[in-house]
Protein backbone atom coordinates (compact mmCIF):
# COMPACT_ATOMS: atom_id res chain seq x y z
CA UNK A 1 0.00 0.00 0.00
CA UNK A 2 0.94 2.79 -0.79
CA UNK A 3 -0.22 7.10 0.43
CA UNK A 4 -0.43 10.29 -1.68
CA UNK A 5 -1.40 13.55 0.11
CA UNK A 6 -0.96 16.76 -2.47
CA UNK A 7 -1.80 20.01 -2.59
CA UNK A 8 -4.45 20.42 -5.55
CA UNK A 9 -7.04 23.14 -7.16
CA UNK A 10 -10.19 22.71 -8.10
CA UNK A 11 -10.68 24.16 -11.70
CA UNK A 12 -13.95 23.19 -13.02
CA UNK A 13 -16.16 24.99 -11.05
CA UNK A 14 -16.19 28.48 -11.27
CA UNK A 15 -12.94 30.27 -9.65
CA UNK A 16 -10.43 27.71 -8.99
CA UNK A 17 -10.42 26.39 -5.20
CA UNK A 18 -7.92 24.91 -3.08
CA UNK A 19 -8.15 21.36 -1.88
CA UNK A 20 -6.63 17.93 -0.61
CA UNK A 21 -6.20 14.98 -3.19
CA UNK A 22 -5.24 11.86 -0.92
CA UNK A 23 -5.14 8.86 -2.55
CA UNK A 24 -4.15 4.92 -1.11
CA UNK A 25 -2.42 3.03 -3.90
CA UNK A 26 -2.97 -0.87 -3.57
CA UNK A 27 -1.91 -4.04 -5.68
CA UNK A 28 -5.47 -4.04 -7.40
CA UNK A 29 -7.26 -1.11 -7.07
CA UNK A 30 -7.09 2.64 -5.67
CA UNK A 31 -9.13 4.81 -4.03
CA UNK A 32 -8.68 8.76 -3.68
CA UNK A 33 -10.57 11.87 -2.10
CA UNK A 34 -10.60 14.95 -3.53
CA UNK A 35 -11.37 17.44 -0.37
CA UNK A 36 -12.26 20.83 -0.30
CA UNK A 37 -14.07 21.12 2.79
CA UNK A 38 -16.75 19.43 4.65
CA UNK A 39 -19.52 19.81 2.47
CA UNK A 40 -17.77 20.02 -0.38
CA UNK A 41 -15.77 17.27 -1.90
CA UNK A 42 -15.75 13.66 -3.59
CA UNK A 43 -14.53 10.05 -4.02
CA UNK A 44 -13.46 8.07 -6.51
CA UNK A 45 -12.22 4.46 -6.93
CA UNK A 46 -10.27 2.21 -9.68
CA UNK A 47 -9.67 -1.71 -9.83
CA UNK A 48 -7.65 -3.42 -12.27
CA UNK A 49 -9.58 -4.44 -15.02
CA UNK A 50 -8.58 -6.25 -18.86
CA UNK A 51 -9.89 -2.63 -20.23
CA UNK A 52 -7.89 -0.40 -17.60
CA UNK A 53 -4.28 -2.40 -18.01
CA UNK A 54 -3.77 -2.19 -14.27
CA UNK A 55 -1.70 0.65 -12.65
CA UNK A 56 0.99 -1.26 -10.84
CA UNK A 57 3.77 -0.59 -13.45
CA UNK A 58 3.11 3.03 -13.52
CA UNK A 59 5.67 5.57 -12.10
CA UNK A 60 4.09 7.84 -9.20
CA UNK A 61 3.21 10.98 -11.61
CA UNK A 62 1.59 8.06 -14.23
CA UNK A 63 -0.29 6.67 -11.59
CA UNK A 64 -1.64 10.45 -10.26
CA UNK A 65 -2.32 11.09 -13.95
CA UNK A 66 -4.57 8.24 -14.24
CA UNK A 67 -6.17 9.58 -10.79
CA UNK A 68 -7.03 12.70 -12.39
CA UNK A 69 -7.81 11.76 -15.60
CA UNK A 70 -10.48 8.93 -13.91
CA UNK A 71 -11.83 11.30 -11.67
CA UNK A 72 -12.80 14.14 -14.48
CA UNK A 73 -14.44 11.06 -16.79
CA UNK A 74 -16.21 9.24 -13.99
CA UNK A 75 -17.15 12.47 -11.39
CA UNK A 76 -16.31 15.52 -13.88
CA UNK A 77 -13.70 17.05 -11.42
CA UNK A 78 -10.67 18.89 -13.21
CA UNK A 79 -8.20 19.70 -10.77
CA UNK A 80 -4.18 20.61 -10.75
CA UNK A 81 -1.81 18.66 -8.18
CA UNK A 82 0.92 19.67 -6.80
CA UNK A 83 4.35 17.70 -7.77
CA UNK A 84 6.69 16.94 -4.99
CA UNK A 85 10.36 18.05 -5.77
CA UNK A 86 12.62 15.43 -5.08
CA UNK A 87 14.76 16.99 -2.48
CA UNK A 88 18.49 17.07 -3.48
CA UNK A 89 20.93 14.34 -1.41
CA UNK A 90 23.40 16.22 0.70
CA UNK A 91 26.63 15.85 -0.07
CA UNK A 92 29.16 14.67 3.07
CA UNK A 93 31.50 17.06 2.71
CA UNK A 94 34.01 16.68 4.96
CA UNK A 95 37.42 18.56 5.95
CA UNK A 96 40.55 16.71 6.03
């Protein structure tokens, strides 16, 4: 299993809105939550099917893509997501 919690807006509806995607990755199926507040957001749900291919070979961005792209086709929500920057390794630099 796997966790995704990004930053996203909301661009469908009007003025774009801030919100929470969070989404749990699993062998055969995910399931995410698009939240903007308490009365206002949405679910949506994949499992592996013959028609979908599956999502377990995708990279992280593939698999938020398909995310996004499943939730404007089955719940018409368009939203943005935040990418996380890899953070750069820090180099041992040490004095001799």
């Amino acid at each position: 299993m796997k966790e995704y919690e990004r930053q996203a807006t909301n661009i469908n509806q009007g003025l774009p809105t801030q919100a929470r995607l969070k989404v749990i990755r699993l062998p055969t199926s995910w399931y995410a939550v698009i939240w903007e507040n308490q009365d206002r957001y949405a679910s949506v749900s994949q499992d592996r099917s013959d028609r979908n291919g599956g999502h377990e070979h995708l990279t992280d961005d593939e698999f938020l893509g398909r995310v996004q792209l499943v939730a404007s086709f089955v719940q018409g929500i368009d939203f943005l997501y935040d990418a996380v920057v890899p953070q750069r390794k820090k180099r041992d630099r040490r004095t001799h």
